[in-house]
Protein backbone atom coordinates (compact mmCIF):
# COMPACT_ATOMS: atom_id res chain seq x y z
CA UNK A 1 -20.27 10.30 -2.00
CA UNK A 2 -18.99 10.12 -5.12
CA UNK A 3 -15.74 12.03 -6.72
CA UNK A 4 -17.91 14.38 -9.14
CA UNK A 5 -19.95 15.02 -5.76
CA UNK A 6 -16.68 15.20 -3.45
CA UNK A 7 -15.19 18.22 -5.77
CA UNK A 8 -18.48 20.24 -6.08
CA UNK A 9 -18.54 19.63 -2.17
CA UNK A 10 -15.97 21.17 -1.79
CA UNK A 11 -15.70 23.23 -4.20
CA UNK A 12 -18.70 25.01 -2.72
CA UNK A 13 -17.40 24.59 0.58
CA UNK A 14 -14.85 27.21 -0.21
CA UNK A 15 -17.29 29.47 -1.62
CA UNK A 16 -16.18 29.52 -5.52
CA UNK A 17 -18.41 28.96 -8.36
CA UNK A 18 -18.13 26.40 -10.98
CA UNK A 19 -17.21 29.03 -13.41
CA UNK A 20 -14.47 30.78 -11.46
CA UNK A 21 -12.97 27.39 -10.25
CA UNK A 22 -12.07 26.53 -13.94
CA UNK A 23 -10.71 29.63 -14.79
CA UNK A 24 -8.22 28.55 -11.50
CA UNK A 25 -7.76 24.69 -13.32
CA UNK A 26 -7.48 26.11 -16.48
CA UNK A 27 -10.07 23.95 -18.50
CA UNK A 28 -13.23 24.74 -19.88
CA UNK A 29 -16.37 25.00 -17.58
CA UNK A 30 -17.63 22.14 -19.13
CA UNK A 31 -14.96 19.58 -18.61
CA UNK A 32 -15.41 20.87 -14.95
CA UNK A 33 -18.94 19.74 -15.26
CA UNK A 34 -18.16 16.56 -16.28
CA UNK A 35 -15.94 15.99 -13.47
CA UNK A 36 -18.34 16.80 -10.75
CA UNK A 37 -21.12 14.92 -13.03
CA UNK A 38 -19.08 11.85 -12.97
CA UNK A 39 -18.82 11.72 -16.68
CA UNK A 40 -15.12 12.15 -16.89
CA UNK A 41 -12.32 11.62 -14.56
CA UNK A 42 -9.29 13.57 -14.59
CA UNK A 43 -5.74 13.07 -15.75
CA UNK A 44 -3.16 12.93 -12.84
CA UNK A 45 -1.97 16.53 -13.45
CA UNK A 46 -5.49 17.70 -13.17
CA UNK A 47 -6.24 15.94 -10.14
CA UNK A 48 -3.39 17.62 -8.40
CA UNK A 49 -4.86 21.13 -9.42
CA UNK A 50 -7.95 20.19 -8.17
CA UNK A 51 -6.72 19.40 -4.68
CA UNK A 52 -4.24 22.08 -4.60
CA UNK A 53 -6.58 24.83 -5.28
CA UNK A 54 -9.13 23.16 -2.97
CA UNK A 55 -5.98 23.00 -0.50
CA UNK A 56 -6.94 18.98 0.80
CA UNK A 57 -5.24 15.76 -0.10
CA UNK A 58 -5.46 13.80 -3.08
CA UNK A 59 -6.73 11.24 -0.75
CA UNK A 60 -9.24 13.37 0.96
CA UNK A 61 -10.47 14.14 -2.35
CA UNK A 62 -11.31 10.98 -3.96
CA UNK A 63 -13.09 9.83 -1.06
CA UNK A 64 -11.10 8.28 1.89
CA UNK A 65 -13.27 5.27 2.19
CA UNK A 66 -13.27 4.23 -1.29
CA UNK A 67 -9.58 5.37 -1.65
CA UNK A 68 -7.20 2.20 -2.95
CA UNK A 69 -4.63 1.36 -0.30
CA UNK A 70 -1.95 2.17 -3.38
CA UNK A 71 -3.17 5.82 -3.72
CA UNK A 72 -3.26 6.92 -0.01
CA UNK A 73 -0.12 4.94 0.12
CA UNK A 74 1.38 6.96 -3.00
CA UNK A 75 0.06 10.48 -1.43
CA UNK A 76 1.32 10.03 1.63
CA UNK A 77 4.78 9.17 -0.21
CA UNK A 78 4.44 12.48 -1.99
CA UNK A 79 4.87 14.44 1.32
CA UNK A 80 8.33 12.58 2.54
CA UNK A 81 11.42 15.57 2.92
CA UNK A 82 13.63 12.66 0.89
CA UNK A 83 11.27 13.76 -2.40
CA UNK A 84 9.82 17.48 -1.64
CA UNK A 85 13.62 18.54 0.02
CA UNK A 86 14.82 19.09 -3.45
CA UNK A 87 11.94 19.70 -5.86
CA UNK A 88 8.06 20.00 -4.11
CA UNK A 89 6.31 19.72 -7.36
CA UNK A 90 4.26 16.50 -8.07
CA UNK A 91 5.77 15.96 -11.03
CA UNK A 92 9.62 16.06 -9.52
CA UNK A 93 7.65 13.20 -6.75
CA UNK A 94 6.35 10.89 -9.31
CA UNK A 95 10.12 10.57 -10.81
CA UNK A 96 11.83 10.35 -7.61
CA UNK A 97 9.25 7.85 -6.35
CA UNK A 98 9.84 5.61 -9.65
CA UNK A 99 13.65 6.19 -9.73
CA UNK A 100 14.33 5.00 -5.92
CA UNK A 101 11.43 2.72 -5.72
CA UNK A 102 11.81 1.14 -8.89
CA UNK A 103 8.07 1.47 -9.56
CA UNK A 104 7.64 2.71 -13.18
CA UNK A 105 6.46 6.14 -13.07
CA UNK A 106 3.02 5.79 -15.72
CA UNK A 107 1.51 2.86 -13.14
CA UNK A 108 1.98 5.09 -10.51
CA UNK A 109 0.00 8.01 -11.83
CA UNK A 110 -2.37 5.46 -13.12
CA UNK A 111 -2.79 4.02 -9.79
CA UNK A 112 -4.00 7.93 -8.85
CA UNK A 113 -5.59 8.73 -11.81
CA UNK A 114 -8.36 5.43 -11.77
CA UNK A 115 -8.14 4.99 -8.13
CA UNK A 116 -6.76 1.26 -8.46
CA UNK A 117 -4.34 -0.74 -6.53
CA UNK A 118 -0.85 -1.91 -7.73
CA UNK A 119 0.52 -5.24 -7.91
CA UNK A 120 1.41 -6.53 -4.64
CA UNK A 121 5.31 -6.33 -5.92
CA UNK A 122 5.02 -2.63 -6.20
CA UNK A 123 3.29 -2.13 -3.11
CA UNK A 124 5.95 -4.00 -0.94
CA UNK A 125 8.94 -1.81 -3.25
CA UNK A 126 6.68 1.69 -1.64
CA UNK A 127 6.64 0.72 1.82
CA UNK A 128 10.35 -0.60 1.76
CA UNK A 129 11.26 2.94 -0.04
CA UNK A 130 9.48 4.60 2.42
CA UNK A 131 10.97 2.50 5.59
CA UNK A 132 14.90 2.93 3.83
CA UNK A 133 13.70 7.14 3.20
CA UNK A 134 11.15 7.88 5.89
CA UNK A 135 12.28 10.60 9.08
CA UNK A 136 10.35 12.31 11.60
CA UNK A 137 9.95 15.49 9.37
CA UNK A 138 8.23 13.88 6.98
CA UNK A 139 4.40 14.83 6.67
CA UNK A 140 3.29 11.51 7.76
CA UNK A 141 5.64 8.97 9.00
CA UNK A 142 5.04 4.81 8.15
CA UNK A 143 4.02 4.28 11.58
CA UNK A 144 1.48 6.68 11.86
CA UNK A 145 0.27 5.87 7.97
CA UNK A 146 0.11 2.08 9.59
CA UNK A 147 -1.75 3.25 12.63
CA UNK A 148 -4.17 5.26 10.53
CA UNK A 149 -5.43 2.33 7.43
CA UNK A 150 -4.44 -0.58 10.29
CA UNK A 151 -7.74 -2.39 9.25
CA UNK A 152 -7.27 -1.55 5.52
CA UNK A 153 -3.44 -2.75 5.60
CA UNK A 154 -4.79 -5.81 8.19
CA UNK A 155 -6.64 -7.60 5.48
CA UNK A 156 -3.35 -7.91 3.32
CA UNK A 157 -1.14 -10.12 5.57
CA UNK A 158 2.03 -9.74 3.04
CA UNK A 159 1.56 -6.09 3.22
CA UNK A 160 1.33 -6.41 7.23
CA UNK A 161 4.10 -8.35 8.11
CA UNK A 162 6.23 -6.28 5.82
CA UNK A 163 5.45 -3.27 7.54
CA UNK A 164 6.08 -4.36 10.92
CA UNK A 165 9.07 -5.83 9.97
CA UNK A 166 10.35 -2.11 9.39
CA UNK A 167 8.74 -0.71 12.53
CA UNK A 168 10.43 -3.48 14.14
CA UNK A 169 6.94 -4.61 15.97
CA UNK A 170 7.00 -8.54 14.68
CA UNK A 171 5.67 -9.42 18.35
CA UNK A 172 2.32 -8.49 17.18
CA UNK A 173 2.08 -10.89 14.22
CA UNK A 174 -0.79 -12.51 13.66
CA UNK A 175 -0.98 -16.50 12.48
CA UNK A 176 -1.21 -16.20 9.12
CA UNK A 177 1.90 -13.18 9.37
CA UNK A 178 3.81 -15.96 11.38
CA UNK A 179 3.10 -18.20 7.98
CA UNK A 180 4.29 -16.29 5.61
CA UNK A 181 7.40 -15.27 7.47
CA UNK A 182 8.14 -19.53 7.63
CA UNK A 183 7.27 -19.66 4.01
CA UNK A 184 9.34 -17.02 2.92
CA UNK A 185 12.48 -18.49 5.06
CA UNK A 186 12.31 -21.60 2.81
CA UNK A 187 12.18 -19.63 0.05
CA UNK A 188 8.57 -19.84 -0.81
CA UNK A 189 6.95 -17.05 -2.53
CA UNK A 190 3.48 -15.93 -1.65
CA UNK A 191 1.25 -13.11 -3.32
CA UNK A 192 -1.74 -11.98 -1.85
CA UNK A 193 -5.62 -11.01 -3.08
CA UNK A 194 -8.74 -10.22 -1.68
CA UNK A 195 -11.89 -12.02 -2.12
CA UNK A 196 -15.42 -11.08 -0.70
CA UNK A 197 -13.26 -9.49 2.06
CA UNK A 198 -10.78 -12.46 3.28
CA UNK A 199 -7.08 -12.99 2.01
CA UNK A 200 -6.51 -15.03 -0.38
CA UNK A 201 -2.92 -16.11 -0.87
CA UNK A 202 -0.99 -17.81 -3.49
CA UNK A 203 1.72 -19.75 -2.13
CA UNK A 204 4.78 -20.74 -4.83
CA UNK A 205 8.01 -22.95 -5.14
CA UNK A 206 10.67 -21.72 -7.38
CA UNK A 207 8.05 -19.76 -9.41
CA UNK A 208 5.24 -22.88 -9.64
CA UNK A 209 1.91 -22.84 -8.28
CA UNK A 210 1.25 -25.18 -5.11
CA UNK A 211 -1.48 -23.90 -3.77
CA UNK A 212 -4.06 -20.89 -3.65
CA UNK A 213 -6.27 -20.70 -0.22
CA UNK A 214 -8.12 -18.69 2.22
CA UNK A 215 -6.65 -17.25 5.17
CA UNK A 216 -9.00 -19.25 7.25
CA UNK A 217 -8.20 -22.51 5.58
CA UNK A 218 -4.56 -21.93 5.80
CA UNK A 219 -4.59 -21.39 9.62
CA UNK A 220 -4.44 -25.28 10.63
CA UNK A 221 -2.07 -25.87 8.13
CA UNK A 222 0.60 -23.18 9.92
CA UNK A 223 -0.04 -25.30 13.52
CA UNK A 224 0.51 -28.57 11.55
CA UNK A 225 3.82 -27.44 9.60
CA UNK A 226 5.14 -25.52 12.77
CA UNK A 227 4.64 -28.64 14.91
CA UNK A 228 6.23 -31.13 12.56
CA UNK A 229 9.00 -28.33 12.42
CA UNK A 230 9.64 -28.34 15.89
CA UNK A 231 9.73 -31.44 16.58
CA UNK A 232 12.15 -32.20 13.62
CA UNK A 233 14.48 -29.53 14.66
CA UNK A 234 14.62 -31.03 18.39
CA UNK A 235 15.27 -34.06 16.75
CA UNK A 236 18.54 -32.10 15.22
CA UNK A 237 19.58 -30.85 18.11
CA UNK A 238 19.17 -33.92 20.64
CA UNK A 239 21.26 -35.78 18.04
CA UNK A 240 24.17 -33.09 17.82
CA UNK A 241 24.02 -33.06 21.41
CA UNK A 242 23.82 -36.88 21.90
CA UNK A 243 27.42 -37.07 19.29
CA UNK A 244 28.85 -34.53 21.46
CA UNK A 245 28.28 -36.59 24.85
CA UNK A 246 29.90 -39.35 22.54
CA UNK A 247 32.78 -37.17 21.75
């Protein structure tokens, strides 16, 4: 379903007609129609109207299956005590989310506003806000937002592994997780992307390219480099300990 069809929905769900429903947004009937015609989208501010007065998440509202990762990740941010304690309005949320976060505040009601993702960078700043800011109170903790998109946030390894770094369940990293927590320990930097629904990730050394790969093709590399690791480091330590017998 589409997000013109997903307001009218419910729109009509809740029993109120198209003309009354503007008179509640404020705007002319006919930017209405365009909305549920899929001729316009709405700004940010409007958006929030909409799913106020239809009293359902942004989230819900632009369709949770064709919802980017960054906007259910950004709504779900919007309901944390550590932003709605002192100020509940949206607007308050958008500036306390860019302030802490250090995510500039436009991109963020961008992300909303055109249902797109944000860079991989801002993504990681979110979830480490949320892990520093998140309680119990909140409307949705991290590990039951994690638990909720697990195969959405699955298919971005970098998001992944940060995520259970905070929730402190490493145990259950996967290969390519294990990889980029090796990489990042030598100081490599690795971004992310998606392509015809595998990872893709971009693997750097002091800011130039080496190499960008599939997940799939990257997997016998990780057994390769982590055996040649191991076997260096015991290496190490048989000689330390073979100086010491010296000693």
């Amino acid at each position: 379903m589409s997000f013109g069809n997903n307001i009218k929905k419910c729109r009509l769900d809740k029993g109120i007609n198209q003309k009354e429903f503007a008179k509640i947004l404020g705007i002319p009937v006919s930017t209405l129609a365009n909305y549920e015609n899929d001729h316009r989208e709405p700004k940010t501010e409007v958006l929030i109207k909409i799913a106020d007065a239809l009293l359902i998440p942004i989230d819900e509202l632009l369709n949770a299956e064709t919802t980017s990762f960054s906007s259910k990740l950004i709504t779900s941010i919007l309901q944390m005590n550590h932003i709605t304690i002192v100020d509940a309005s949206e607007e308050y949320g958008f500036k306390a989310i860019s302030r802490d976060a250090c995510v500039d505040v436009n991109s963020l009601k961008k992300c909303l506003e055109q249902n797109i993702d944000l860079p991989i960078e801002d993504q990681l700043k979110l979830i480490n806000f949320w892990g520093k800011w998140g309680n119990e109170d909140d409307g949705i903790e991290l590990e039951e937002f994690y638990h909720q998109y697990i195969n959405k946030i699955n298919k971005n390894p970098i998001i992944s592994k940060r995520i259970k770094d905070i929730l402190n369940i490493g145990a259950t990293k996967n290969d390519i997780e294990k990889l980029i927590d090796l990489l990042e320990k030598y100081n490599f930097k690795v971004n992310t992307s998606n392509k015809n629904n595998e990872s893709i990730l971009s693997i750097y050394n002091n800011e130039n390219p080496i190499i960008t790969e599939s997940e799939s093709n990257l997997l016998p590399v990780y057994n390769e480099i982590l055996n040649k690791i191991n076997s260096y480091a015991k290496f190490i330590i048989e000689d330390e300990l073979n100086k010491l017998k010296k000693d």
